[in-house]
Each structure stands twice: as structure tokens, then as C-alpha cells.
Protein backbone atom coordinates (compact mmCIF):
# COMPACT_ATOMS: atom_id res chain seq x y z
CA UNK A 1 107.35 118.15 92.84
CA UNK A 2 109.76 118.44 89.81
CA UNK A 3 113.53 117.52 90.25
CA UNK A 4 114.77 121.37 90.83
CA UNK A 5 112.04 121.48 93.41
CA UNK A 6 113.88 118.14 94.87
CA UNK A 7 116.87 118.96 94.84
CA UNK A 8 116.80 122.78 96.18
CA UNK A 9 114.84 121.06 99.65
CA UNK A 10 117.77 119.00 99.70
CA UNK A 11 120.35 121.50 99.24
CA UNK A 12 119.36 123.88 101.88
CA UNK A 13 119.57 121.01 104.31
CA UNK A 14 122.86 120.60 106.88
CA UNK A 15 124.23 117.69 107.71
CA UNK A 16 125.17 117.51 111.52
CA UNK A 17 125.89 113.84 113.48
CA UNK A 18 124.23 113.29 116.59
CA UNK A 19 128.28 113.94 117.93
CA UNK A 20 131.27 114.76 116.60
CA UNK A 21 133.17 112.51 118.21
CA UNK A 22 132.53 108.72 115.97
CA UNK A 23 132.76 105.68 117.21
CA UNK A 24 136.01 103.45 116.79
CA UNK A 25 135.92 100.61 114.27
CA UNK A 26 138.05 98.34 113.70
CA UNK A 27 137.49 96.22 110.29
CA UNK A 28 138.84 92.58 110.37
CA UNK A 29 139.12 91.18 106.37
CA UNK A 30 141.47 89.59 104.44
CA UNK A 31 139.26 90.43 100.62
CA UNK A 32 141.21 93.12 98.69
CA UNK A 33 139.20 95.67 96.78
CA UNK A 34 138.46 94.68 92.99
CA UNK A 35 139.81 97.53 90.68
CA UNK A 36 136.91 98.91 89.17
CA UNK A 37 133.91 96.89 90.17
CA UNK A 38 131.72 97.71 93.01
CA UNK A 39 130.83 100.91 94.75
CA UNK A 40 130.37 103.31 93.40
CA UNK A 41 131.22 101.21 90.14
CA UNK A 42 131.16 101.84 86.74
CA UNK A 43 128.70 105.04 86.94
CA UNK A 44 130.15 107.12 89.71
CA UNK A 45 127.19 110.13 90.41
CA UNK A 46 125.34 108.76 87.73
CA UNK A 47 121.36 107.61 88.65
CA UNK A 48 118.69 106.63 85.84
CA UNK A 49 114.85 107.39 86.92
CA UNK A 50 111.83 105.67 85.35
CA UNK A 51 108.41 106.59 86.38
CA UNK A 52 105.06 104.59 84.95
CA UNK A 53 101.58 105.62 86.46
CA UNK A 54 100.44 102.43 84.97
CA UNK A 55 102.71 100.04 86.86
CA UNK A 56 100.70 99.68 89.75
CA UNK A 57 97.08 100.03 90.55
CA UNK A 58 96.68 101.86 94.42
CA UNK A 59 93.32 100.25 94.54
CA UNK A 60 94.24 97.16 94.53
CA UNK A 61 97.93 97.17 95.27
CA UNK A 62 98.40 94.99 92.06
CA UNK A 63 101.67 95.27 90.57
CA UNK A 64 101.45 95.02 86.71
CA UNK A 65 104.61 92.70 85.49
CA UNK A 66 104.95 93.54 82.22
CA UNK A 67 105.28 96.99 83.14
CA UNK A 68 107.75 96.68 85.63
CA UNK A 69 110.15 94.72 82.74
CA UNK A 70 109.90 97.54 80.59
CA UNK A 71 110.79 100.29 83.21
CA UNK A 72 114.01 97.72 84.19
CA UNK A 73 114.42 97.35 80.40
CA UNK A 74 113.99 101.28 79.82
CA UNK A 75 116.43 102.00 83.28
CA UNK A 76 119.24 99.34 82.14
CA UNK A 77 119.68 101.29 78.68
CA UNK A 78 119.03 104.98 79.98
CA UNK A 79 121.97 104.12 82.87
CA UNK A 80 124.39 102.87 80.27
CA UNK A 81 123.57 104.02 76.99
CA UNK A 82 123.40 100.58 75.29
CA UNK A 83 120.57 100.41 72.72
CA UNK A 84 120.03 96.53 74.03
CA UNK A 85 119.33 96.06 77.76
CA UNK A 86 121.01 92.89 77.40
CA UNK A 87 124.43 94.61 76.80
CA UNK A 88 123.43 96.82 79.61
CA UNK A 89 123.31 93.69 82.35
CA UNK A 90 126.57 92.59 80.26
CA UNK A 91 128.31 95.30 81.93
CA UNK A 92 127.99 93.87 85.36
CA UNK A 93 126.92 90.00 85.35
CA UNK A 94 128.84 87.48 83.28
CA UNK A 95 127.80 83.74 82.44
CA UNK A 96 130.02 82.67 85.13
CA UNK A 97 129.29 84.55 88.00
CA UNK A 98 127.43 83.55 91.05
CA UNK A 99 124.89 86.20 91.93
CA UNK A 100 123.58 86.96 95.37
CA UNK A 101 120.01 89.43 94.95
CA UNK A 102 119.73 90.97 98.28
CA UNK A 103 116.26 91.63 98.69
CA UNK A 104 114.42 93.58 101.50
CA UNK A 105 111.50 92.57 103.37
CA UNK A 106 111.19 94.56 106.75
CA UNK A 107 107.93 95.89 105.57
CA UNK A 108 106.87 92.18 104.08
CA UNK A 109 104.21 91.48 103.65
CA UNK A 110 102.88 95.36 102.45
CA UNK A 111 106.86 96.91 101.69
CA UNK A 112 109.56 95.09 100.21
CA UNK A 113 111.62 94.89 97.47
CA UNK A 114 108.40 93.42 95.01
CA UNK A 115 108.72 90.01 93.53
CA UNK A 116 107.80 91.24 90.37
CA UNK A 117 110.95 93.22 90.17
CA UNK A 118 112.83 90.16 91.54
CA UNK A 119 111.62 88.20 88.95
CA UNK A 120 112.10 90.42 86.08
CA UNK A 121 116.04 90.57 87.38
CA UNK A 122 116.16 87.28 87.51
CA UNK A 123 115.11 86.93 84.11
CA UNK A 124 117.68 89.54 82.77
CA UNK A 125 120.32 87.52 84.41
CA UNK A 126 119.17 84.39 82.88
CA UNK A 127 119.24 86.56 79.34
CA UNK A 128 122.88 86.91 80.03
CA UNK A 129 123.70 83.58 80.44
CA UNK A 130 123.50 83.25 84.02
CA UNK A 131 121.82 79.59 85.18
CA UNK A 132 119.17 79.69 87.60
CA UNK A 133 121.22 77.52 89.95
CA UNK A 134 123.91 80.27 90.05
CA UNK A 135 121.61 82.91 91.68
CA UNK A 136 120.33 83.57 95.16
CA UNK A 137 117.79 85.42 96.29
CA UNK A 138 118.52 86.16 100.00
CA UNK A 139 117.89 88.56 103.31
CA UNK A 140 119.38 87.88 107.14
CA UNK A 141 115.07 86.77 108.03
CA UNK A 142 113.67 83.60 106.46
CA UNK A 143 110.59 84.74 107.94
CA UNK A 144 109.87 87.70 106.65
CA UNK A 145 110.55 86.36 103.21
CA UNK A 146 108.18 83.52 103.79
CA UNK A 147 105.69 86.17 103.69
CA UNK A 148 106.52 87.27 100.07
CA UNK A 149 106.83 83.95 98.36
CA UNK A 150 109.30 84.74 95.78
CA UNK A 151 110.23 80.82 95.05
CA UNK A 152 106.62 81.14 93.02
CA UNK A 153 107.88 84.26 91.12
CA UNK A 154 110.86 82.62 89.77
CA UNK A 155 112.64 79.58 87.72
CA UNK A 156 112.97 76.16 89.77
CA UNK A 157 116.77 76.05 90.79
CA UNK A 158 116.69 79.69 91.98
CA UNK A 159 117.96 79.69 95.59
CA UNK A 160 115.50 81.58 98.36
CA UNK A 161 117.38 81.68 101.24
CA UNK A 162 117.17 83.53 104.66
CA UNK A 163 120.33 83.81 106.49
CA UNK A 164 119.00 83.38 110.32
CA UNK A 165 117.08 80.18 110.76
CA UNK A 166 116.35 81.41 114.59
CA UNK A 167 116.96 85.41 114.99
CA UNK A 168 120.24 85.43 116.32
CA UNK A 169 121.76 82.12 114.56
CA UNK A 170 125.58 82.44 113.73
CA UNK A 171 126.32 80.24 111.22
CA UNK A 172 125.18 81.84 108.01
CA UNK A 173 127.96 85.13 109.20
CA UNK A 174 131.66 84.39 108.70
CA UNK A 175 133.69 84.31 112.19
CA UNK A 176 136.56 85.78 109.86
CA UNK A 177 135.39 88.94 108.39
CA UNK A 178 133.88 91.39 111.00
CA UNK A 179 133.69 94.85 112.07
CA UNK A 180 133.99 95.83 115.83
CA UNK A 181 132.91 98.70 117.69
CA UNK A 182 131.00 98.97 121.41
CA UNK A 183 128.28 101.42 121.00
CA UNK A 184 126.85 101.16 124.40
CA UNK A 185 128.71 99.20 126.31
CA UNK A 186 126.90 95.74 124.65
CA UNK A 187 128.15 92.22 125.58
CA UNK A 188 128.44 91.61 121.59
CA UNK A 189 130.70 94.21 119.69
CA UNK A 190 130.90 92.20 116.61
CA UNK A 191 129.04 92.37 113.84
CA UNK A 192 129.89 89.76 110.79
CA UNK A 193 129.19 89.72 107.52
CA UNK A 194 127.40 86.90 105.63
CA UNK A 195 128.69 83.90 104.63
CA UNK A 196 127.33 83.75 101.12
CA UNK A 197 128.68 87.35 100.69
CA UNK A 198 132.55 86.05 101.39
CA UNK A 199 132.28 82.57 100.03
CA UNK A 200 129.87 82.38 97.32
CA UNK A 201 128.81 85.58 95.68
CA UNK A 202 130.84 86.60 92.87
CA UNK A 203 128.24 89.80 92.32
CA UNK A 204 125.73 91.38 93.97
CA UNK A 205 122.49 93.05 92.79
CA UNK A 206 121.10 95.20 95.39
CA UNK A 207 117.08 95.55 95.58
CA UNK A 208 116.28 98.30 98.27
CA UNK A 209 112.87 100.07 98.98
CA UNK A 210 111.87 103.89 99.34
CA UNK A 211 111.11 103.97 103.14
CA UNK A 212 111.95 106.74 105.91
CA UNK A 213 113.95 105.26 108.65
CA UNK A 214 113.07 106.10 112.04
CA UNK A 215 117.04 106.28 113.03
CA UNK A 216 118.90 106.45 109.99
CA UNK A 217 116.41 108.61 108.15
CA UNK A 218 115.94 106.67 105.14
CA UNK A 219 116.25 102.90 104.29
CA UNK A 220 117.68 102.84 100.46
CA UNK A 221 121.11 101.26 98.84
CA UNK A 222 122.84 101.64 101.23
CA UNK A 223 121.43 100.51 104.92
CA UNK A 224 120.00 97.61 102.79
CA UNK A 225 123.59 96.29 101.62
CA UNK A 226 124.85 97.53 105.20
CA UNK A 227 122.91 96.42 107.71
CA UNK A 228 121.31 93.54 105.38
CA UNK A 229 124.66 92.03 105.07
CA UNK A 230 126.07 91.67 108.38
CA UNK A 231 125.02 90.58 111.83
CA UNK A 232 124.26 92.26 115.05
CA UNK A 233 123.79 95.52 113.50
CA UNK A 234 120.65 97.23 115.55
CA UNK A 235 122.40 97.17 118.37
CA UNK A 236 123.44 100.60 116.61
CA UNK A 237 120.31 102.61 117.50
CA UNK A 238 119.57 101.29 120.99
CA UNK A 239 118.91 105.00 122.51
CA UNK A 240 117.56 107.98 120.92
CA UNK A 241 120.41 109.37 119.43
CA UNK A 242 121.83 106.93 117.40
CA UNK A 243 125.45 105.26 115.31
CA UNK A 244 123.79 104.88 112.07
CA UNK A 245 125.21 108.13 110.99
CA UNK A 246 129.22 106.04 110.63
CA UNK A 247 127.52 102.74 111.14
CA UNK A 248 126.16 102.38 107.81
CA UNK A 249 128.32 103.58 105.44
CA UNK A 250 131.45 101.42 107.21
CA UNK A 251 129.61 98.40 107.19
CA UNK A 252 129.28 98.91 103.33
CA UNK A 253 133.10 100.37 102.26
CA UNK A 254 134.01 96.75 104.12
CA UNK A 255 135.76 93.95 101.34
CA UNK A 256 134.26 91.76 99.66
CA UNK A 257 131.07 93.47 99.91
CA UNK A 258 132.31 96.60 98.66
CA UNK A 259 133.47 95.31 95.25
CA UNK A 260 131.01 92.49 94.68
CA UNK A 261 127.52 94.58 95.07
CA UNK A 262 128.48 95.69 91.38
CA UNK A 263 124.19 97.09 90.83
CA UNK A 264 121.64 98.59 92.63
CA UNK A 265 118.28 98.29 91.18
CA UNK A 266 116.29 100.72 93.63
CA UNK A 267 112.33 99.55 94.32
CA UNK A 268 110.07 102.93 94.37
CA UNK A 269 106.58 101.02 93.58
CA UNK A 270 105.49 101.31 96.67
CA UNK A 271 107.25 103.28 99.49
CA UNK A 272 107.06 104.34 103.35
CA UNK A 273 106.97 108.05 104.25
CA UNK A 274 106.68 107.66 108.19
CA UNK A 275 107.46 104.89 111.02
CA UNK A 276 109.98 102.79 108.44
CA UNK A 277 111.17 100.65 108.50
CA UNK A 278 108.76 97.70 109.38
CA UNK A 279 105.88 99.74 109.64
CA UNK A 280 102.66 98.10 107.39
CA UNK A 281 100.46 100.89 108.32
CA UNK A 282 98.35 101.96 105.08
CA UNK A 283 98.18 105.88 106.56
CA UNK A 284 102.22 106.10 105.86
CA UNK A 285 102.41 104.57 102.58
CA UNK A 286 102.87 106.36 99.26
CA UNK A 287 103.14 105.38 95.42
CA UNK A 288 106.47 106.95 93.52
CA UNK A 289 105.72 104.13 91.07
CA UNK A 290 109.29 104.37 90.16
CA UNK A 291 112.58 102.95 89.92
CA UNK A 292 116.02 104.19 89.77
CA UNK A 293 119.15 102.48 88.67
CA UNK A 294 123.01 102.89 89.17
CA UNK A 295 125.66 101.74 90.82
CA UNK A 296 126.58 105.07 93.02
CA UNK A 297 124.44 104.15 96.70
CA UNK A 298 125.37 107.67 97.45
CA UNK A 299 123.74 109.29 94.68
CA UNK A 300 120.71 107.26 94.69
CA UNK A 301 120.01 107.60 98.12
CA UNK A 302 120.61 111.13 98.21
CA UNK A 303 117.97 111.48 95.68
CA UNK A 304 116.00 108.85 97.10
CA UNK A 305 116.35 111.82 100.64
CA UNK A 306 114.85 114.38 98.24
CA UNK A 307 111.61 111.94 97.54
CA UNK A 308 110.95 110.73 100.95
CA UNK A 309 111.57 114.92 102.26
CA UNK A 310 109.09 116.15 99.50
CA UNK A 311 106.21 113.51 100.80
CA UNK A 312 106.78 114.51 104.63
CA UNK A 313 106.75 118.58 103.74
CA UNK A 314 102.90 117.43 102.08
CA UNK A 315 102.24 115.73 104.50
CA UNK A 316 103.11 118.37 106.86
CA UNK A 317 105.72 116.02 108.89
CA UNK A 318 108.86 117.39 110.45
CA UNK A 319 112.08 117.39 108.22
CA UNK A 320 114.06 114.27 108.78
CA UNK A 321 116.72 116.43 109.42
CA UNK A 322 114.76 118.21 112.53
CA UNK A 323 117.25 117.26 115.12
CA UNK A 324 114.51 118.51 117.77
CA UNK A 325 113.96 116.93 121.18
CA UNK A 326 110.70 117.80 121.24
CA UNK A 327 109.35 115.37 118.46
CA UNK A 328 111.08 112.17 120.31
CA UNK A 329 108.10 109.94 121.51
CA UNK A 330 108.48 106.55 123.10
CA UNK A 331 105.50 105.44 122.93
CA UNK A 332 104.69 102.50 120.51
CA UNK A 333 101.65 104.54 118.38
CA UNK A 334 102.78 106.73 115.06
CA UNK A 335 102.32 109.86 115.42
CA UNK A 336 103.78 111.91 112.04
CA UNK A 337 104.60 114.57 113.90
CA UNK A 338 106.92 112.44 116.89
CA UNK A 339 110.03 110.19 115.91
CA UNK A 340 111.81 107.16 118.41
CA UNK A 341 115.10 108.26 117.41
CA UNK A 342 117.02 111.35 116.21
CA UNK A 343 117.36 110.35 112.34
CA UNK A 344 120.97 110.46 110.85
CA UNK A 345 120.17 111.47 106.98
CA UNK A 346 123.68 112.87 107.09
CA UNK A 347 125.01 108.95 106.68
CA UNK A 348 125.03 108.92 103.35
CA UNK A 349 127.13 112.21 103.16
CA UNK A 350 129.18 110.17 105.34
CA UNK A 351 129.65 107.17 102.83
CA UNK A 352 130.72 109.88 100.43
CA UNK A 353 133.57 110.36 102.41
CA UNK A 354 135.00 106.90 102.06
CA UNK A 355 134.91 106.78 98.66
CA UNK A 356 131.34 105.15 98.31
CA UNK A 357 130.33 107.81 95.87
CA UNK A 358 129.04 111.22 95.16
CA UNK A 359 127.07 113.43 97.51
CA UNK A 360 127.30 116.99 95.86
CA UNK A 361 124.33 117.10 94.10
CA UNK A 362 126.16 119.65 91.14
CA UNK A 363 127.68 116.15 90.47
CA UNK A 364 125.04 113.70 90.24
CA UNK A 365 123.33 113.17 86.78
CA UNK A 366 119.54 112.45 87.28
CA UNK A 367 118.52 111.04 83.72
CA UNK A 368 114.70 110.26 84.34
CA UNK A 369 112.03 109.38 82.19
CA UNK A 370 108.67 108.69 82.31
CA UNK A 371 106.50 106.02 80.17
């Protein structure tokens, strides 16, 4: 499907909560917002789009390297106009910063943000002066990175780090910085971001997936630097209908996340049309073979909506904005056709509306290529 075909699906869909009346949060932080840096950054409604058949063979699964530096190279200058990628990544990362990469790896080993595109980051940070021993490669599960391996993908004195030694551990999340709501009446109301995020990290480059959500409707910029930045945060979609719809986009507007996760560098090798996001199943996985680039989480994941819609509509899978009863299913199978939760794709319309960026689609600027 070409873009106009994208983005009329997208534009004759509503966006309705699961109920009108939100949740109450109350955000705890002493981090004041950075003029200018952040979301929705220096490219407000702006999203580049580079598509390579050749980047990955579907037989084998076999990423091909080279290729993916070349789309990064190609996305860097097509986002910011610079005829030198390196002046591109000058934009956001300095010599002196500390850089966090937050990485996703629900999906590991099959879906996650690949370490071929971590590595080619790294090396673009390392191009602009950046030493290995400033940057971090983290996620909240040491497990499921252990499954990637991306310490063999990178420089020595790159830091891979998982936040939770045991699932549950509090000491990588600062006591200090929090946001708390009760959803359901849980013992826990907190949840608290990481550590590294308020101590360390001076920028943040965010590596998300294309994958369907089963509550939030899609996994992209922003549930990754959301819910992969803070603790206690599934406690959100216990029951069928769901909190991701506010959840996610507060979790993200909160300081010094906000201002630090400066780049999003958006995954599309490999994605997840159905049962997202941990689901490994080969049935429900599809090949954009692309990448997108920007610094507006709204924009890219409302194009990133139009992507993930278009592959359910041929696969002949529900909408994920069929707010239906009748496809809820408990059981633990996938079924295409049945869904654990009533998804909330209208949270990223919500992020628009605390100033995360743009949601009208007349105002987003797709500039896409293909190699």
C-alpha cells in the first residue's frame, strides 16, 4: 500500500478511550524541561522513511549490516538535510554527552530492536566523538537481552545493562522521581523511572520495533520510552479494558525523560502484526524492511498505526481500533481474529495533547525513500 493509501485508513479512524473519565496522576520530579531538546525536538511532525528490499533476507532472517548503515546514513541526512550524516548526529549527540540507547527486546530472541542497528548507532556516536565508555545500551530485563547478545555487536567499553537483576528489583528506579496513580485498586501505585535515566544519561536514543500491542495497539516510540523507562507499569492493563490510552503518553511528557530522549531511530526490519508484544510466533511476523527517523514519537507512531493497520486489513484481522466485545478471548492461543484486551491506538493522539508532538496527519511530513 502507498502512503495516501496509509494515511486515508488512518484518517477515517476515531479515536475513543475505553472511558472518558482518566485516571488521576500525580507526577513527583524535581528535572525542569530543557528548552528545545527532547520531545518532540528539533523536527516537530517531521518523520524520514527508508525502505531497502535488500536489507534482510526472509529466508534466512539474516540481517545484512552494511545495508542497514546506509539506510541510518541515508535517514540521518533525509531527516535533517545535512549532506554529511555526521553533521546530522551533530545535531543531537555531542562529545560530551553520556548516551543511554534504549533498546527493546520483548520479542528477543525473534523481535527486537536488531543489533545490527544498535551497532551501526553506536558507531555514528563514536563518529561524533562520543567514547565507547560514555554509552549504554540498556532495557528494564537483563534476560531478555541476554538472548540478543549485543556486547558481541559492539566496541569493548560499551555498557549492556538490564535494569532488573530479579523481575521486580528496585534499585536500578529512582525512589525520587515517580508517577502515581491506582488503576485497580493495586497494593503498588508507583511507578519510577530509571536510575540511569535521572542520574546518568545526558541523551537518549530511542530504538523501538514495529509490533501491534495487544492493549495499547501498537508498541513504537513511544510505549518503548514509556513503559521501558519506568517501573511497575503493566499493572496498567490488568483487565480487558485497559489505562494505556493516558498511561503511556504521561509516563513519557515526565522530566528528565522528556528532554533527554533527544532521537528516535524506529526498527521496521522485522515487525509483529498480531499477539505483540512478546509474541515469537513466525505466523504473525512481517518484513517492512524499513526504518524511520525523527524526533516527533507522535508522528512516527502514528505512521507506524498506518503500517501495522494496512498488514491486519491483508491479513483480514479486525481493525485495532474495533472496540468490539465480541473479539475479546482469554484464552492463551492466537487467534487473529480475537484480542486479550480492548487496544487503545488513540494513546498516541493522547500524547499529542501534552505537547509530545503532532497527530494531524495534514501536519506530518513523511519524506521516504527507497534504495
Amino acid at each position: 500500500m502507498n502512503r495516501r493509501g496509509f494515511l486515508s485508513l488512518a484518517a477515517a479512524t476515531p479515536v475513543l478511550a475505553s472511558d472518558s473519565k482518566l485516571p488521576h496522576y500525580k507526577i513527583v520530579s524535581k528535572y525542569k524541561s530543557v528548552p528545545g531538546q527532547g520531545m518532540p525536538g528539533k523536527y516537530p511532525g517531521q518523520v524520514a522513511r527508508v525502505h531497502s528490499d535488500s536489507v534482510l533476507d526472509e529466508a534466512t532472517d539474516t540481517v545484512n549490516a552494511a545495508r542497514v548503515e546506509t539506510m541510518i546514513d541515508d535517514g540521518m541526512k533525509l531527516l535533517t538535510g545535512d549532506p554529511d550524516p555526521r553533521d546530522s548526529w551533530a545535531r543531537f549527540i555531542q562529545p560530551n554527552d553520556v548516551v543511554g540507547i534504549k533498546v527493546n527486546c520483548s520479542g528477543a530472541p525473534r523481535i527486537m530492536s536488531s543489533p545490527e542497528v544498535v551497532a551501526a548507532v553506536v558507531k555514528n556516536l563514536m563518529k561524533v566523538g562520543v567514547a565507547p565508555e560514555r554509552i549504554t545500551i540498556y532495557e528494564r530485563f537483563p534476560d531478555q537481552m541476554r538472548t540478543v547478545g549485543y556486547e558481541k555487536y559492539v566496541p569493548s567499553g560499551v555498557t549492556v545493562t538490564g535494569i532488573e537483576g530479579q523481575r521486580g528489583a528496585i534499585l536500578g528506579y529512582d525512589p525520587d522521581t515517580y508517577v502515581e496513580v491506582d488503576f485497580f485498586g493495586e497494593d503498588d501505585t508507583r511507578s519510577n523511572m530509571i536510575r540511569l535515566v535521572t542520574e546518568k544519561f545526558t541523551k537518549i536514543v530511542n530504538i523501538p520495533n514495529m509490533k501491534e500491542h495487544q492493549a495499547a495497539g501498537v508498541t513504537g516510540c513511544l510505549k518503548n520510552i514509556a513503559y521501558g523507562d519506568f517501573s511497575n507499569v503493566a499493572r496498567s492493563h490488568r483487565y480487558e479494558v485497559t489505562n494505556t490510552y493516558s498511561f503511556i503518553g504521561t509516563l513519557a511528557s515526565v522530566e528528565p525523560l522528556r528532554s533527554r530522549a533527544v532521537l528516535s531511530v524506529m526498527d521496521g526490519l522485522r515487525g509483529v502484526w498480531h499477539g505483540g508484544p512478546f509474541n515469537t510466533d513466525k505466523r504473525f511476523r512481517f518484513y517492512p524492511k524499513m526504518m524511520q527517523f525523527g524526533t516527533d514519537p507522535v508522528a512516527m507512531d502514528h505512521l507506524l498505526l498506518d503500517v501495522i493497520e494496512a498488514k491486519r486489513k491483508q491479513e483480514g484481522a479486525p481493525s485495532l481500533w474495533d472496540r468490539s466485545r465480541s473479539h475479546l478471548w482469554n484464552s492463551r492461543g492466537l487467534d487473529p481474529q480475537k484480542n486479550h484486551f480492548i487496544r487503545e491506538p488513540g494513546h498516541i493522539q493522547y500524547a499529542s495533547t501534552l505537547g509530545l508532538g503532532v497527530y494531524d496527519l495534514n501536519k506530518i511530513h513523511l519524506k521516504a525513500v527507497t534504495l
